[in-house]
Protein backbone atom coordinates (compact mmCIF):
# COMPACT_ATOMS: atom_id res chain seq x y z
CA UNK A 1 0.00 0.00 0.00
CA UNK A 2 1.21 3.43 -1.25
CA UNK A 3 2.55 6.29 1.90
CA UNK A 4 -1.13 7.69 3.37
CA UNK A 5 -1.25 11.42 1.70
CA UNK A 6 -1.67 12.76 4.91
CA UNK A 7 0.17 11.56 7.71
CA UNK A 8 -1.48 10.81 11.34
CA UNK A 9 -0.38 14.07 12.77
CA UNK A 10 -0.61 16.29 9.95
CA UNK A 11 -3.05 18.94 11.00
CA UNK A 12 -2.26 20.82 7.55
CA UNK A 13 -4.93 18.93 5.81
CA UNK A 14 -8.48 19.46 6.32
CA UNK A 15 -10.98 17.02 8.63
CA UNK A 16 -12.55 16.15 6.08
CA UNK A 17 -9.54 15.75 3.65
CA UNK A 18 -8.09 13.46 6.67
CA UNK A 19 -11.21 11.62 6.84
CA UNK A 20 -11.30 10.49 3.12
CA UNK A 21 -7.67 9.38 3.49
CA UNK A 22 -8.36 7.09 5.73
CA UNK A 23 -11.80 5.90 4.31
CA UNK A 24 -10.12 4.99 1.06
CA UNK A 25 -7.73 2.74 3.27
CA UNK A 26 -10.40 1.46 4.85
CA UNK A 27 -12.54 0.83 2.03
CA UNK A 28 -9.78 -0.96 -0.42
CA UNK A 29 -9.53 -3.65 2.60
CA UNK A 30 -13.24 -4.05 2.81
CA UNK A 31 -12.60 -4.88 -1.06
CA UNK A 32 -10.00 -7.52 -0.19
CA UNK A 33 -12.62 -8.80 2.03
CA UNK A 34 -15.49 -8.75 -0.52
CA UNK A 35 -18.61 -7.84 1.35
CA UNK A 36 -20.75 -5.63 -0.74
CA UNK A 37 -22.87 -3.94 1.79
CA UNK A 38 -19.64 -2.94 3.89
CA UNK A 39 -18.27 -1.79 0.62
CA UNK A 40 -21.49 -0.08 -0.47
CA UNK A 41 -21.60 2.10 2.94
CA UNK A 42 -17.80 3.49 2.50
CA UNK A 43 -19.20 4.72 -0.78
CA UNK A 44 -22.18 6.42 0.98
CA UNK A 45 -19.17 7.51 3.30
CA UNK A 46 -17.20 8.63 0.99
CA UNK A 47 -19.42 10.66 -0.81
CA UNK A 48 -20.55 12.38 1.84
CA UNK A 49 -17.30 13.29 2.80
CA UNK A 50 -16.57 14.25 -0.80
CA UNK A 51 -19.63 16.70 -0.90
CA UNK A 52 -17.95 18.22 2.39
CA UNK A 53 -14.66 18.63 0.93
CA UNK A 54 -16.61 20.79 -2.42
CA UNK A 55 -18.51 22.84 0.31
CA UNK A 56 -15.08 23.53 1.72
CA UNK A 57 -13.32 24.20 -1.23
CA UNK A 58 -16.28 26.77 -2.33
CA UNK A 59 -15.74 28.38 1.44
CA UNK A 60 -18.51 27.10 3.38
CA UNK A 61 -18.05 26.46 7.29
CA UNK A 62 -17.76 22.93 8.15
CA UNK A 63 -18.99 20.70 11.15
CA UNK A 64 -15.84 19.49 12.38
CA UNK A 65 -15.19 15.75 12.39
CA UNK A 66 -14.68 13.56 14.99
């Protein structure tokens, strides 16, 4: 597996940007593993994550997450 793009301390990168990071870890395991309903809600993860990161990008305020 490729270096993470943001590493566990780095508090340069956004929440959210943090958050996807380690989602699409997470999620290309769940692949290896090969249930579709765990891989179907990272997607739903994911994208909502991804619609957070376009909000943030365009300047919105954020809900932090924990």
């Amino acid at each position: 597996m490729p270096d993470r793009p943001f590493p566990a301390g780095d508090e340069s990168a956004s929440a959210a940007a943090r958050a996807a990071a380690r989602c699409l870890e997470a999620r290309e395991a769940i692949g290896q593993v090969g249930d579709p309903t765990l891989q179907a809600l990272f997607d739903l993860l994911l994208l909502q994550i991804g619609r957070n990161l376009a909000k943030e990008l365009q300047g919105e305020p954020q809900i932090a997450l924990k």
